[in-house]
C-alpha atoms as a PDB file:
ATOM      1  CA  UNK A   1       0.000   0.000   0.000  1.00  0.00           C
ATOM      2  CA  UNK A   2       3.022   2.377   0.928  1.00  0.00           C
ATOM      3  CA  UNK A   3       4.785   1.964  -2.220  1.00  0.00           C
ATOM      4  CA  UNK A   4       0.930   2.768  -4.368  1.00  0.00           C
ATOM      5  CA  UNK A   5       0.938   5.936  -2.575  1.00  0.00           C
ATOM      6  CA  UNK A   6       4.104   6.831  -3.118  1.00  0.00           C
ATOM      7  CA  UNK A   7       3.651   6.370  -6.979  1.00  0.00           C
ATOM      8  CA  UNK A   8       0.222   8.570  -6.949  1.00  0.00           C
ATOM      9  CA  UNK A   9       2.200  11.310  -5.455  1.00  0.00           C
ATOM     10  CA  UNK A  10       5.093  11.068  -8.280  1.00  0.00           C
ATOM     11  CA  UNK A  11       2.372  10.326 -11.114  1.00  0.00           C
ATOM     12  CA  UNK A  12       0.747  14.046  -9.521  1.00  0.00           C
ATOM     13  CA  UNK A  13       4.005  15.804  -9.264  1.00  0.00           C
ATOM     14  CA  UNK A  14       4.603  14.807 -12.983  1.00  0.00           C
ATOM     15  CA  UNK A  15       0.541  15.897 -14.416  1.00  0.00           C
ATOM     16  CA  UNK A  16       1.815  19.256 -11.917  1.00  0.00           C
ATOM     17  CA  UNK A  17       5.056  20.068 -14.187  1.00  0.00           C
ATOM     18  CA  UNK A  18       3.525  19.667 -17.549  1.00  0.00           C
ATOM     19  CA  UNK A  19       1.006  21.448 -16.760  1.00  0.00           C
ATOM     20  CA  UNK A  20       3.084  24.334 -15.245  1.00  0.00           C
ATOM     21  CA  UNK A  21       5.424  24.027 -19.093  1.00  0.00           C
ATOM     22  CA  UNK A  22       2.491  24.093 -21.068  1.00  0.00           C
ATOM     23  CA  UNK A  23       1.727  27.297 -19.079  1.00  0.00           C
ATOM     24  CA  UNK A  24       4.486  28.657 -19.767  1.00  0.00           C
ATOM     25  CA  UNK A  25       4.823  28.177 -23.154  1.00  0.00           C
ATOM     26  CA  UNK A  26       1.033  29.310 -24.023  1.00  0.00           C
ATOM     27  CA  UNK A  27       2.239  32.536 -22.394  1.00  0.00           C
ATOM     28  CA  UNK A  28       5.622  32.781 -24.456  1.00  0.00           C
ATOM     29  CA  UNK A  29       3.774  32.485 -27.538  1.00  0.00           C
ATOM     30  CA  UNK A  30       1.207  35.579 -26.855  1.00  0.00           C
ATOM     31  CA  UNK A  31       4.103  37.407 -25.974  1.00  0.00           C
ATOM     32  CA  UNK A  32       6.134  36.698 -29.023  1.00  0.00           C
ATOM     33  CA  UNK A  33       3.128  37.674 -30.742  1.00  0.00           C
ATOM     34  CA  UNK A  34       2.588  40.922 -29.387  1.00  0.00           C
ATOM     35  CA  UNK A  35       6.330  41.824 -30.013  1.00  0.00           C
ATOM     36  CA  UNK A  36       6.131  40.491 -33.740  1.00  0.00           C
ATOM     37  CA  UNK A  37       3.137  42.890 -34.010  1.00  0.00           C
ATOM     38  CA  UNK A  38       4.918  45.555 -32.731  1.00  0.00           C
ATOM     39  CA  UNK A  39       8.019  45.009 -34.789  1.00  0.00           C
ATOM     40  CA  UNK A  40       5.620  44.944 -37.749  1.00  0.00           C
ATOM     41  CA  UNK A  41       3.777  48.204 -37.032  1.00  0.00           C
ATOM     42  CA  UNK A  42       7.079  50.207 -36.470  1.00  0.00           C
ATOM     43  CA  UNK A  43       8.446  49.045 -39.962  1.00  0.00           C
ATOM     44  CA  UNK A  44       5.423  50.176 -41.747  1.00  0.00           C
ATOM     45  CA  UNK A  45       5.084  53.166 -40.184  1.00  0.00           C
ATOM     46  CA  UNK A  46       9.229  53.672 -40.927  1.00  0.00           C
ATOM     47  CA  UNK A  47       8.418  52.602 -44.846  1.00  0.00           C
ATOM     48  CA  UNK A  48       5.084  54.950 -44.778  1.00  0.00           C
ATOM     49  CA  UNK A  49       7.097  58.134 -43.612  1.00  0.00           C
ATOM     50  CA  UNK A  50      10.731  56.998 -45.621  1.00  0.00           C
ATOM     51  CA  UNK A  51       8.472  58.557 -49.238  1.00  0.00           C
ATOM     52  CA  UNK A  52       8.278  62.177 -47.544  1.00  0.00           C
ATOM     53  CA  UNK A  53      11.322  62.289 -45.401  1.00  0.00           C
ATOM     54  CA  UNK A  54      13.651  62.216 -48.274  1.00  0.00           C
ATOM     55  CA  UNK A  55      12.414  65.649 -48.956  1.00  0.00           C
ATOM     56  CA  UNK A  56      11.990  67.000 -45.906  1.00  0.00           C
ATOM     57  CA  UNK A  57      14.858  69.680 -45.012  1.00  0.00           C
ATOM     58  CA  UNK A  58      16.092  73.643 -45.825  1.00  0.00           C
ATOM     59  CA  UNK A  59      17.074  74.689 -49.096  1.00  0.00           C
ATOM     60  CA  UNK A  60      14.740  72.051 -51.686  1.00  0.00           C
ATOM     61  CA  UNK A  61      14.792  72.965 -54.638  1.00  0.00           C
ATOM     62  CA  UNK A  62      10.934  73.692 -56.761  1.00  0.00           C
ATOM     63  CA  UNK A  63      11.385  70.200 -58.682  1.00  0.00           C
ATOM     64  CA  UNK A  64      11.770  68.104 -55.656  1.00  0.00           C
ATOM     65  CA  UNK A  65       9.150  69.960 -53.940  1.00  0.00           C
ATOM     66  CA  UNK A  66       7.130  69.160 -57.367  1.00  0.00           C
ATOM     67  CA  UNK A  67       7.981  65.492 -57.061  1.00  0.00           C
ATOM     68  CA  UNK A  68       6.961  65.408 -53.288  1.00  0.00           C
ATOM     69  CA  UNK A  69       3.429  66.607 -54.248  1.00  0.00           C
ATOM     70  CA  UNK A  70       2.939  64.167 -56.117  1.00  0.00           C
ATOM     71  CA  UNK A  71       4.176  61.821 -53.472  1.00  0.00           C
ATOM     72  CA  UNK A  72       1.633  63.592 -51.383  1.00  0.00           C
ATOM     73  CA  UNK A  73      -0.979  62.787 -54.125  1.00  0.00           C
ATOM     74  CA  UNK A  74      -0.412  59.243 -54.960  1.00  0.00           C
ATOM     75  CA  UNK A  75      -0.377  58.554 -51.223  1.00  0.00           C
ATOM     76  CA  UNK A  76      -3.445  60.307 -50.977  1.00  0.00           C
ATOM     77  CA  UNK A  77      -5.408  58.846 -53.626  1.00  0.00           C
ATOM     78  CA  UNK A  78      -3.912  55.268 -52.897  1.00  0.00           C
ATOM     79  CA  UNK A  79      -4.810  55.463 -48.929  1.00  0.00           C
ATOM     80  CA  UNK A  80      -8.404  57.172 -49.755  1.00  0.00           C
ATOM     81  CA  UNK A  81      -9.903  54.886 -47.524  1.00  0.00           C
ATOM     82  CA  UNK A  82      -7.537  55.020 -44.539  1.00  0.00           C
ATOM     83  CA  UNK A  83      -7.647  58.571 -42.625  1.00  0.00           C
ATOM     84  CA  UNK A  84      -5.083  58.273 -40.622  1.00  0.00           C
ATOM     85  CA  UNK A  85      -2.475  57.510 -43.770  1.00  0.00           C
ATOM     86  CA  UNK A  86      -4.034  61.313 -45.557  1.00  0.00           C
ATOM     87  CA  UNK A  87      -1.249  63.848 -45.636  1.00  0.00           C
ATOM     88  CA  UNK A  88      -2.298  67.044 -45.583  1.00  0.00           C
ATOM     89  CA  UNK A  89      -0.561  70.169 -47.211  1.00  0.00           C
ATOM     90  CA  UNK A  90       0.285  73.708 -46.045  1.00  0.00           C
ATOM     91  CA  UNK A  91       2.073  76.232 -48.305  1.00  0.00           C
ATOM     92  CA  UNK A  92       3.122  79.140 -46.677  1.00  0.00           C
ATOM     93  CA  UNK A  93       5.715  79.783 -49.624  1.00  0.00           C
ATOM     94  CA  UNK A  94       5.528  83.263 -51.563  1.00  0.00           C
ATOM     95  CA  UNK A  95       6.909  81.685 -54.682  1.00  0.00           C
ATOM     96  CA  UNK A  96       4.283  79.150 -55.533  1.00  0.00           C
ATOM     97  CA  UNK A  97       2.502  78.525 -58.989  1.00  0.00           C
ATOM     98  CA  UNK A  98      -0.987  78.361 -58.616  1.00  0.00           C
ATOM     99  CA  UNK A  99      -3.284  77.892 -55.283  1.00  0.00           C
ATOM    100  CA  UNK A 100      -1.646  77.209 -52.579  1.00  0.00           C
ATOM    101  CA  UNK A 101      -2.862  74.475 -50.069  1.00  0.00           C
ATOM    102  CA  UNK A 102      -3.542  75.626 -46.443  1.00  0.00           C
ATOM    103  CA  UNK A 103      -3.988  72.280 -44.260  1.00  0.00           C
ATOM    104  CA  UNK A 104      -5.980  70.441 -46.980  1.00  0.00           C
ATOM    105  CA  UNK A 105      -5.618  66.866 -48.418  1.00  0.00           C
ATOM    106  CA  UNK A 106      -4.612  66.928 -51.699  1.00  0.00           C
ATOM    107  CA  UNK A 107      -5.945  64.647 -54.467  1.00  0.00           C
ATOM    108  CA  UNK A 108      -4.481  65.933 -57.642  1.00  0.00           C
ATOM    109  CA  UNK A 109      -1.453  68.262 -59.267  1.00  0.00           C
ATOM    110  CA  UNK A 110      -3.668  71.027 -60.202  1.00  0.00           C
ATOM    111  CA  UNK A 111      -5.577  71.709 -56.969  1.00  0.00           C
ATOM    112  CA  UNK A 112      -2.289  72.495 -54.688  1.00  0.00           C
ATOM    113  CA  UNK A 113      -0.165  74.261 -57.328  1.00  0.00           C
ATOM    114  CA  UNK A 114       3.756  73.488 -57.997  1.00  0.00           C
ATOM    115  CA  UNK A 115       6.687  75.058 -56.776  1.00  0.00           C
ATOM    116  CA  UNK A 116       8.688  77.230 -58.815  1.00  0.00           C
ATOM    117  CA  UNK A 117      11.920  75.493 -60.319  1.00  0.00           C
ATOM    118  CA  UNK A 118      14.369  78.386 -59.905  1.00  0.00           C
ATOM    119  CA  UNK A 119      13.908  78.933 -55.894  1.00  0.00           C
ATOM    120  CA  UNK A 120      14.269  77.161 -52.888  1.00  0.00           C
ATOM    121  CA  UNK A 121      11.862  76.171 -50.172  1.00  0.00           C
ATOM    122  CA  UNK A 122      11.732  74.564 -46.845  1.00  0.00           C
ATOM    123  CA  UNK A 123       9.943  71.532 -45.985  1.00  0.00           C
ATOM    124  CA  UNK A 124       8.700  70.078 -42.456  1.00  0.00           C
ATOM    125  CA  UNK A 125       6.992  66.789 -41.647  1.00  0.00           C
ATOM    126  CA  UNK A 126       4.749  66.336 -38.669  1.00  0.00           C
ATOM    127  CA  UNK A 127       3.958  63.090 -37.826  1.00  0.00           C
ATOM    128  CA  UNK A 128       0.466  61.883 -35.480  1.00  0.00           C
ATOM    129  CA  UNK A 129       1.255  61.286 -31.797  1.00  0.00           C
ATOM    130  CA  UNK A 130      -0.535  58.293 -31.610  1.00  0.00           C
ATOM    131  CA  UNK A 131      -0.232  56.631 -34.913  1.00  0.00           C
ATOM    132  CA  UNK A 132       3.751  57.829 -36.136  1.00  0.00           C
ATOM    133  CA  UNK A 133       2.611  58.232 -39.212  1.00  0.00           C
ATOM    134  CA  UNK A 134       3.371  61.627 -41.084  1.00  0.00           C
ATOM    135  CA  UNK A 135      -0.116  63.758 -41.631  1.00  0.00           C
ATOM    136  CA  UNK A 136       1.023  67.236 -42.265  1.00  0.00           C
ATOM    137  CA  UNK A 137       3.780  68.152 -44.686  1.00  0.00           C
ATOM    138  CA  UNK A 138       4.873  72.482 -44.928  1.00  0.00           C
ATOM    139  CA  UNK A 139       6.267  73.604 -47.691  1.00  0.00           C
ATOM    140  CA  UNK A 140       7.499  77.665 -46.742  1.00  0.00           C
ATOM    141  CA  UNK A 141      10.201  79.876 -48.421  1.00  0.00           C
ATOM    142  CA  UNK A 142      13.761  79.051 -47.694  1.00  0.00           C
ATOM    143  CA  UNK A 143      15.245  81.212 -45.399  1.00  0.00           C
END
């Protein structure tokens, strides 16, 4: 009787550590997850705001201005369904072709103007607090 005991005890001990490792594993897998995620989110947001960064600086000339715009379009048009990927455009710039965006989300060349090739402008990116992703792009006269 003393030795049946003796293996009910072992055979609980044993049920008692695989159920503690299968614990433990079930929790290191939603943790891996939730970094992977994370990992994930922080690349795409790096890759979203990489397409505008590249221009963003003091003394741009008009055609790379030009060719951000229509960054600023194709992302807009492309991401029409997703607000919180919209970039929106202010042009404080003198020097400016046509109208000249004040906060608005631009959806084609003609309705934000172009820079003028000859000068040089000044461009800053603000991205959301919350999201990372670039929303407002300012385009203003070089100083």
């Amino acid at each position: 009787m003393e030795n049946a005991s003796k293996a009910l005890i072992i055979a609980g001990a044993i049920l008692l550590a695989i159920l503690i490792i299968s614990l433990g594993i079930m929790i290191y897998r939603q943790a891996s997850g939730v970094v992977d995620s994370n990992a994930m989110d922080e690349v795409a947001v790096s890759t979203f705001n990489e397409k505008f960064q590249q221009y963003a600086g003091e003394n741009i000339r008009g055609a790379n201005v030009n060719a951000l715009i229509n960054s600023i379009v194709q992302n807009n048009l492309s991401n029409s369904g997703d607000e919180s990927k919209q970039v929106h455009l202010t042009v404080t710039a003198t020097n400016w072709n046509g109208t000249k965006p004040s906060d608005a989300i631009v959806t084609s060349n003609t309705a934000s103007g172009s820079a003028q090739t000859g000068r040089s402008y000044e461009i800053t990116t603000t991205p959301d607090p919350q999201s990372g992703y670039i929303t407002t792009i300012t385009i203003k006269d070089a100083s």
